[in-house]
Structures are given as C-alpha cells and as structure tokens.
Protein backbone atom coordinates (compact mmCIF):
# COMPACT_ATOMS: atom_id res chain seq x y z
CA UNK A 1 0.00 0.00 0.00
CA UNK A 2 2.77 2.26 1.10
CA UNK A 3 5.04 1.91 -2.52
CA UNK A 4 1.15 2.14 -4.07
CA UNK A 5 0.44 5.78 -2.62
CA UNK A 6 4.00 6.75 -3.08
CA UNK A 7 3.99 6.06 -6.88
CA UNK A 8 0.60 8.12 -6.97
CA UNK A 9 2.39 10.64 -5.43
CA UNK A 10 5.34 10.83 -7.52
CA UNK A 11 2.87 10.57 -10.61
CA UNK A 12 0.62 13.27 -9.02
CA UNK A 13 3.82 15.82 -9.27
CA UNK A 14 5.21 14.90 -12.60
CA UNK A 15 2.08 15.53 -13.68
CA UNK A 16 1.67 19.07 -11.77
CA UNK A 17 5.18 19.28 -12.91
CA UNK A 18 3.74 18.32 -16.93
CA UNK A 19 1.30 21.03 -16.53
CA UNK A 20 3.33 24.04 -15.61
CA UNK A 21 4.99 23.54 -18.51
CA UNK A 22 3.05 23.24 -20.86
CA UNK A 23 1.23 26.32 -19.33
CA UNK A 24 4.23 28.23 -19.04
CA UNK A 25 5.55 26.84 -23.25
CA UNK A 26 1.82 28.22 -23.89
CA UNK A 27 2.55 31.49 -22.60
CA UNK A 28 5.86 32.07 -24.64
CA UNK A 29 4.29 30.70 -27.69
CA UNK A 30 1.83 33.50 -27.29
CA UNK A 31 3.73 36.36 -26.03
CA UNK A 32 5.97 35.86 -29.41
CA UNK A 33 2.71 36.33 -31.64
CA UNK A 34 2.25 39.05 -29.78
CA UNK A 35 5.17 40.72 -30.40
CA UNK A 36 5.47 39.60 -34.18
CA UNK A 37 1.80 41.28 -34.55
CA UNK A 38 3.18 44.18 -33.26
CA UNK A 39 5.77 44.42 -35.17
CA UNK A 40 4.13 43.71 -38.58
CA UNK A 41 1.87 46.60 -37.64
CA UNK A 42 4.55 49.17 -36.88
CA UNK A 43 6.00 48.10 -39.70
CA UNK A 44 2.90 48.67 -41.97
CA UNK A 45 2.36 52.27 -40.34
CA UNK A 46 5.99 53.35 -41.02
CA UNK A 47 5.50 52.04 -44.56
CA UNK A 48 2.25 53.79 -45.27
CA UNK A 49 3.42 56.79 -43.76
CA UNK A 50 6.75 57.19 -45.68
CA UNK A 51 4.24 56.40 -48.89
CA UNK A 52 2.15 59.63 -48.05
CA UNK A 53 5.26 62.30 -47.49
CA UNK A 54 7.20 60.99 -50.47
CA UNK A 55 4.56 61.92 -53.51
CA UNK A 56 5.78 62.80 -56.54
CA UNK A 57 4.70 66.50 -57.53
CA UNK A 58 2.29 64.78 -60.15
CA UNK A 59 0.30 63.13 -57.24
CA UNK A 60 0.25 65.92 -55.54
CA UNK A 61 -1.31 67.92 -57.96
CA UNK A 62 -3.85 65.43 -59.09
CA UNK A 63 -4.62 65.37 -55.01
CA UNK A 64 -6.27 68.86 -56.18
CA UNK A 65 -7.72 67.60 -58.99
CA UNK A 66 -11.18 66.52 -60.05
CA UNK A 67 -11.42 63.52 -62.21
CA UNK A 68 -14.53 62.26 -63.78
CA UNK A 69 -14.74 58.60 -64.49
CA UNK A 70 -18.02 59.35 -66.40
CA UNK A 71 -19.50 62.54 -68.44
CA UNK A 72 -21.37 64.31 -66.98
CA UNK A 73 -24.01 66.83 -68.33
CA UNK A 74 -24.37 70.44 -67.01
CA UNK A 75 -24.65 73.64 -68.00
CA UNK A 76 -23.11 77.44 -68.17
CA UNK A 77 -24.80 81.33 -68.91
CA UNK A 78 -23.89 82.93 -71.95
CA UNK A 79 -23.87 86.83 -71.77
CA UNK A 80 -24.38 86.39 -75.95
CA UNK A 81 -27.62 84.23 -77.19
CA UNK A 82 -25.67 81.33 -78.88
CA UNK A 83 -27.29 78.46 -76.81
CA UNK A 84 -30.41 77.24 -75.58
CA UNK A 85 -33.07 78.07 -73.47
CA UNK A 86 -35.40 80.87 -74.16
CA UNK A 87 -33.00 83.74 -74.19
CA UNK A 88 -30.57 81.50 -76.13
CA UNK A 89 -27.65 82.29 -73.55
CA UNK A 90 -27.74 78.60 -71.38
CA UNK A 91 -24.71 76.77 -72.87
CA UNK A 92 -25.40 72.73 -72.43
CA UNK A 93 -22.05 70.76 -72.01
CA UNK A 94 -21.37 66.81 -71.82
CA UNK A 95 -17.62 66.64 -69.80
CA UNK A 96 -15.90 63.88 -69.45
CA UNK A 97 -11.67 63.96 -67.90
CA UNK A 98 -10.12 65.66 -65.53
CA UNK A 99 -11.34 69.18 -64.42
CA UNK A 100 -8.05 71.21 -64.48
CA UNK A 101 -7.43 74.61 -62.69
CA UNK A 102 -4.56 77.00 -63.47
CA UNK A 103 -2.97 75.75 -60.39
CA UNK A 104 -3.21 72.00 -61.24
CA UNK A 105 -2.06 72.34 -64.91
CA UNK A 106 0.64 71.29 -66.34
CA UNK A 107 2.29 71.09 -69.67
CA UNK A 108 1.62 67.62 -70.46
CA UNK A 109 -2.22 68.50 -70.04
CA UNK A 110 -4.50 68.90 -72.72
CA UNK A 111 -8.18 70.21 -72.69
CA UNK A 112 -10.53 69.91 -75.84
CA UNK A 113 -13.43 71.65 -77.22
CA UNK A 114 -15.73 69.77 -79.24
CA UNK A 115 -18.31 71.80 -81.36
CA UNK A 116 -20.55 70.46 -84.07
CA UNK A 117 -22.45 70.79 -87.64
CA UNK A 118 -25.46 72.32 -87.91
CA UNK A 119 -27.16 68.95 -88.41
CA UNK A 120 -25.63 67.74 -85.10
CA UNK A 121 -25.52 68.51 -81.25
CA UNK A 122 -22.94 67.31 -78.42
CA UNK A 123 -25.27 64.43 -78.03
CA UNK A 124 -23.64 63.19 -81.31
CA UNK A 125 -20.22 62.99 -80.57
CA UNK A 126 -21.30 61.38 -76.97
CA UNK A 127 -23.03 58.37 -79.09
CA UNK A 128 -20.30 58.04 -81.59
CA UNK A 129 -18.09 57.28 -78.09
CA UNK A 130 -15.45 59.42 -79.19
CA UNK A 131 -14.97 61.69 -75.91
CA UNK A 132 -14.93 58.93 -73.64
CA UNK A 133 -12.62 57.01 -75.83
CA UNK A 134 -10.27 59.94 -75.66
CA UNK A 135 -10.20 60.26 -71.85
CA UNK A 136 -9.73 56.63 -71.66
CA UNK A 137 -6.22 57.33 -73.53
CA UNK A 138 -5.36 60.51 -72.38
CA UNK A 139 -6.45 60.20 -68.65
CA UNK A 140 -5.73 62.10 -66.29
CA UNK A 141 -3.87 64.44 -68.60
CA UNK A 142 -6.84 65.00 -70.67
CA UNK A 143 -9.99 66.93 -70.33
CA UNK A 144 -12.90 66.63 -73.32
CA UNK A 145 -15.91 69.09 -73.78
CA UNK A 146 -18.59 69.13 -75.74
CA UNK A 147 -20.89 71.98 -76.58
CA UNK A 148 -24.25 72.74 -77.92
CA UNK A 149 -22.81 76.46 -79.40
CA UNK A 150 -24.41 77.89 -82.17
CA UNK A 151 -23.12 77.04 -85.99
CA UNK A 152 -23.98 80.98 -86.33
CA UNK A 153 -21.63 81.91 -83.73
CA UNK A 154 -18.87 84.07 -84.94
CA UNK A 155 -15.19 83.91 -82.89
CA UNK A 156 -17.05 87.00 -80.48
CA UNK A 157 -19.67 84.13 -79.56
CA UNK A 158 -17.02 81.34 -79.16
CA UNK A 159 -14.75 83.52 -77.01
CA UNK A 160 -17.84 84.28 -75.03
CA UNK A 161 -18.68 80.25 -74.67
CA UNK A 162 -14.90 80.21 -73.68
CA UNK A 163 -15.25 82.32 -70.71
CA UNK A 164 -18.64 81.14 -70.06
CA UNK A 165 -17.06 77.49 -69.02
CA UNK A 166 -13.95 79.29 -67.89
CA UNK A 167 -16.27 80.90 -65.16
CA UNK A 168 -18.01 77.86 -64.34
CA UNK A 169 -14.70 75.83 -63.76
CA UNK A 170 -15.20 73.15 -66.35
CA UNK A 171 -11.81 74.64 -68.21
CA UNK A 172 -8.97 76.16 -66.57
CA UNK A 173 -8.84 78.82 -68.70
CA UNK A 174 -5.43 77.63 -70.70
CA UNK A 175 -5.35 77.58 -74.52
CA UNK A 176 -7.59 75.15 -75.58
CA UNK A 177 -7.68 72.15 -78.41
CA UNK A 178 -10.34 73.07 -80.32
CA UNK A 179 -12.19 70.93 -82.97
CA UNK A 180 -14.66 72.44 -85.38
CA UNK A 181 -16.69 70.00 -87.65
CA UNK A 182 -18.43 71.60 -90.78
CA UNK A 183 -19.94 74.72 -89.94
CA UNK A 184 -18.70 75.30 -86.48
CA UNK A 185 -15.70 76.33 -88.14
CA UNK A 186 -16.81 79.60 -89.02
CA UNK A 187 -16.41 81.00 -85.15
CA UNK A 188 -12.42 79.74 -85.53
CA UNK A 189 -12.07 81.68 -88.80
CA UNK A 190 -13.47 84.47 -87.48
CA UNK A 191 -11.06 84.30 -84.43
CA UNK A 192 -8.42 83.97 -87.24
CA UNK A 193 -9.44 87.15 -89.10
CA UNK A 194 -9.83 89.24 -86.10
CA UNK A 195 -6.10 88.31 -85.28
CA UNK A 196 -4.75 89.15 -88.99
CA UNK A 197 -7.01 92.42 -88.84
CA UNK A 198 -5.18 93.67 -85.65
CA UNK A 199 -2.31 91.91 -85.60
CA UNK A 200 -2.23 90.42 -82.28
CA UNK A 201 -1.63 86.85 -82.53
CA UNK A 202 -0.78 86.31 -78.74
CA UNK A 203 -4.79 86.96 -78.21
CA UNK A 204 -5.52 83.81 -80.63
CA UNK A 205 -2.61 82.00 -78.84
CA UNK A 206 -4.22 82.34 -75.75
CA UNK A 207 -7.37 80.77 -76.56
CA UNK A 208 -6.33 78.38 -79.35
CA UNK A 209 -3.71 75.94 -78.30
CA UNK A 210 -4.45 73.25 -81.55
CA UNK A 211 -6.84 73.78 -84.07
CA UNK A 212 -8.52 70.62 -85.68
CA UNK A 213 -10.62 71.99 -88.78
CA UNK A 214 -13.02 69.29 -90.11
CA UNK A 215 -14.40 69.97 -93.43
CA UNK A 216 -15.34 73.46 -92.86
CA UNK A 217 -16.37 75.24 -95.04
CA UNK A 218 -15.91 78.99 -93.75
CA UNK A 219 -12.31 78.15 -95.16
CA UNK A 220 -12.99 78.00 -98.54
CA UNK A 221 -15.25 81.42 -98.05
CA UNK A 222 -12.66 83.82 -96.51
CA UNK A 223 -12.00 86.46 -99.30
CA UNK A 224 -8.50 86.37 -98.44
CA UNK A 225 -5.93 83.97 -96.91
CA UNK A 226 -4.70 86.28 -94.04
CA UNK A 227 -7.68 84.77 -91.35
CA UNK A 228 -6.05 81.25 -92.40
CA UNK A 229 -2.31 82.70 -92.32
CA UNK A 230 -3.01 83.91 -88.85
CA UNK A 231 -2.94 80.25 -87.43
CA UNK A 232 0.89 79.96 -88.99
CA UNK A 233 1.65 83.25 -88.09
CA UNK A 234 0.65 82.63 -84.07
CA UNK A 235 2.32 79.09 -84.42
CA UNK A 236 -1.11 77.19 -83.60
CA UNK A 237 -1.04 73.36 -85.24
CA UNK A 238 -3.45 73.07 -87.83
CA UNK A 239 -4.71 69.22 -88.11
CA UNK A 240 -7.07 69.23 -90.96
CA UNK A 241 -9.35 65.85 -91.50
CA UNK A 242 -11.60 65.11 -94.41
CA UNK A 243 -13.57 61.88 -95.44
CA UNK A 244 -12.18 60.13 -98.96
CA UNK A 245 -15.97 60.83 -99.78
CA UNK A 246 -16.09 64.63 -99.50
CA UNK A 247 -15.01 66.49 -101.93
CA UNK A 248 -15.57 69.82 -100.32
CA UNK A 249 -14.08 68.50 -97.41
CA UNK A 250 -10.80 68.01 -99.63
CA UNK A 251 -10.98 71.63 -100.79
CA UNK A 252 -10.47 72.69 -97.26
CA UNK A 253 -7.47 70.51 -96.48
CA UNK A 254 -5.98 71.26 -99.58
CA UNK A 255 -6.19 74.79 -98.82
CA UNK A 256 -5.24 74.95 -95.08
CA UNK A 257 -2.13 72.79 -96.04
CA UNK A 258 -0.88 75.41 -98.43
CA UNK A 259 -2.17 78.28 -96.05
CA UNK A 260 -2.07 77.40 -92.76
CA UNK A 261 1.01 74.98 -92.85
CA UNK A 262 -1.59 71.89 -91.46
CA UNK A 263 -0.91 68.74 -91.53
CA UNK A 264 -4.02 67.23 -93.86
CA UNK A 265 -5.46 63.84 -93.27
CA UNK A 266 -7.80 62.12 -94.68
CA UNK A 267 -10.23 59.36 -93.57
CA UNK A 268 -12.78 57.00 -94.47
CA UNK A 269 -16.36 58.49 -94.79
CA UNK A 270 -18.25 61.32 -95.67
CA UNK A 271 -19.00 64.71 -94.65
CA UNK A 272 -18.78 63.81 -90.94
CA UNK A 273 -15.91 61.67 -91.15
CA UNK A 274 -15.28 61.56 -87.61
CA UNK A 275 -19.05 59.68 -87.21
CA UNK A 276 -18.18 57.44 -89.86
CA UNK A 277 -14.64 56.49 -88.48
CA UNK A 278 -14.95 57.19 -84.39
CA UNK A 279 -11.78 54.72 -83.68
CA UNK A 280 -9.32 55.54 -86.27
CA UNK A 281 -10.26 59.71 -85.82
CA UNK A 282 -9.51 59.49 -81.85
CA UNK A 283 -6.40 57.49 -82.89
CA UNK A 284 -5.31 60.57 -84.89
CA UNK A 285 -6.13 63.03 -83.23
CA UNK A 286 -4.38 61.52 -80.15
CA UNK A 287 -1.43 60.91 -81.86
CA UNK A 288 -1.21 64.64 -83.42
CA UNK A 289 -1.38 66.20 -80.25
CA UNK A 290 0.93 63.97 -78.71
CA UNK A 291 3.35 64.94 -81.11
CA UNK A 292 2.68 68.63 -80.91
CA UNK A 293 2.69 69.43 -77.11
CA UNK A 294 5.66 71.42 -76.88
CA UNK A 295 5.64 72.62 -80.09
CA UNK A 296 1.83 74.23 -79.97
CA UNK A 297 3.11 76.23 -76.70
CA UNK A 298 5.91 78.20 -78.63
C-alpha cells in the first residue's frame, strides 16, 4: 500500500510538474505572436506613412484635382444668345476627364473643345463614343468638352462660350484644343481674321492651343488667306481631316495645307468623317497632339 500511494504521489507531481509547462511553453508561444503582430503593424504604419510624405509632384497635384470617371451633363450662362433656353444664352455641355485649374495644370495637359455641324448637337459625338474614348487614352492628362454652341456663332460668340465654361470651372482657362466639324468652323475663322485684322496673334494664342478643322467650309469662303495665315503666323497646329468621300471637305485641307502649314489627313467616310470612323479619328487626333505638345506652346 505504502510503494502504491508513493507512486501516486510521484505521478501526481510529474504531472503538476507536466502542466506548468506546458502552461508556461503556452505562454511564450503567445507572447511571441504578440510581439510579431506588433511588429508587422509598426512596420505597416511606417510604410504607409513614408508612402504619403514621399509623392511625386504629379500626385500631388492630381490630389487637387477633379477627375470624372463618367460625363457628366451640365450647364453654363452665356452673356451672348448662342445656346439654348429661351434667351438663347444657357450653354449645355457633356464633360468627361479631368477638371483642371490653373494651379493643377501642367504642360503635359491637354483640354478639348468639341463643337458640331449644324445637323448635329454634343449628343452626337457622346453616341459616336469618341470623348470617352479619348479620356480613356489621355487620362488624367486630358480633359474633353462638348458643346451645344451655335453654328452661327462668330469667334465673339465662341470667345464668349470660352469664358462662359472658364467661369463655371469646367476649363482652366489655358489655350484650348479646339475641334470644329463643318460649320462650327466659321467662329475659328473668325477668331483667325480678327487676329490678322489687328495683328495680335498672342490673343488667338491664348485661346487656341491646336486647331482641328473638319471639313469646314468657312475656309474656302474667306476672301482672303490672311484669317487662315493667322494660325501659322501665331504658331497654332493646324490638323485638318476630311472623309475620302467629300469632296468639299478636300478643298479645305488642300487649302489649309498650303495656307495654314496643317498637316491634312484624310479618312474614311463622308461629310462627318469623324461619325463614320470614331476609332481611327480618336487614334489621330491623339497621336497629333501627342506629337505637338511642346511645339503648340511656342
């Protein structure tokens, strides 16, 4: 009985003995994943932190930016009636990029103007998918506009429509890619005469970054070449597009190419070229302007 209660004893302690150590392994085991959380999450703080003081100037201008994944419809007053509404001085917009400032822009950015025929509106250019296929490529350097402005608008009316959006802070109120289908050209010609007229071509600069003529006709009506000249004179690009159907259309490239020192291209379609070919038009009008960026700001 004796060497039976003494074994229980001894068995009794060893396991007491078994115990405390497992207890005490168990404690270690989880003070170190303690301590290997802890430092995981210092280590993920010091990271982020070192992340957000070490932007590049880029990110932290586009921190003041606002970029619009979507267009987005809106609306400006017009002190001159060349719009809509009753009074004709409501200018309707589709935007789609980024919304630059003077502050926030930078060389690389571009901003574009898109007017229209008088047998079209904004809406057109929105179905065709061409401005959202140009922020796609030019995000976030890019910012596209379309406009319902009058086709009788003369460059008065489209230098009011340019202040008009300058105000409302859809452009920053840099020179400006502008492109003119059919008879919306006549507002850029005009712009072009009143700079040949006076003289001052730094005006014209100031408004007219790139100038992307489509088959417009106001071209072939200016009695002489100096409204046409003016664009070569103030340095602006001249990309002139024409469909292989559109015989007018090629009239006006021909011309600007021996007048205004553009570059003429010519697509496949008609009168509106840049319905009938969306794709390949975005394709050159992004590469054009990619290859005139510092140029265009001499």
């Amino acid at each position: 009985v004796y060497y039976i209660m003494l074994s229980s004893s001894r068995l009794h302690i060893q396991m007491q003995h078994g115990t405390m150590y497992i207890i005490l392994n168990l404690k270690k085991l989880v003070l170190g994943f303690t301590l290997l959380g802890a430092i995981a999450t210092i280590s993920l703080v010091a990271k982020a932190s070192e992340e957000s003081t070490t932007q590049t100037p880029f990110q932290e201008s586009q921190n003041t930016m606002l970029v619009e994944s979507i267009d987005t419809r809106s609306s400006v007053p017009l002190s001159l009636p060349n719009g809509q509404g009753i009074d004709k001085k409501t200018l309707e917009y589709i935007h789609c990029g980024t919304k630059f400032t003077k502050s926030t822009f930078m060389d690389k950015d571009i901003e574009l103007i898109l007017l229209h025929g008088a047998k079209y509106t904004k809406d057109d250019w929105t179905s065709s998918g061409i401005p959202s296929e140009m922020c796609l490529k030019g995000q976030p350097h890019i910012s596209v506009t379309a406009i319902d402005l009058s086709v009788r608008s003369d460059g008065v009316g489209f230098r009011d429509a340019f202040n008009a959006l300058v105000e409302g802070k859809v452009i920053s109120g840099n020179s400006i890619v502008v492109i003119s289908p059919s008879a919306s050209g006549k507002a850029i010609v005009s712009l072009g005469s009143a700079a040949a007229e006076s003289g001052d071509y730094e005006t014209l600069k100031k408004i007219i970054k790139v100038w992307i003529p489509v088959a417009s006709p106001a071209v072939l009506s200016v009695r002489d070449d100096a409204p046409l000249a003016a664009f070569s004179s103030a340095l602006i690009p001249v990309l002139a597009i024409n469909g292989d159907q559109d015989v007018m259309g090629k009239k006006v490239t021909k011309k600007l190419e021996s007048v205004a020192n553009a570059k003429g291209v010519e697509l496949k379609g008609s009168h509106a070229v840049y319905l009938d070919s969306p794709n390949i038009f975005v394709d050159t009008v992004m590469d054009f302007l990619s290859g005139n960026e510092d140029n265009s700001r001499r």
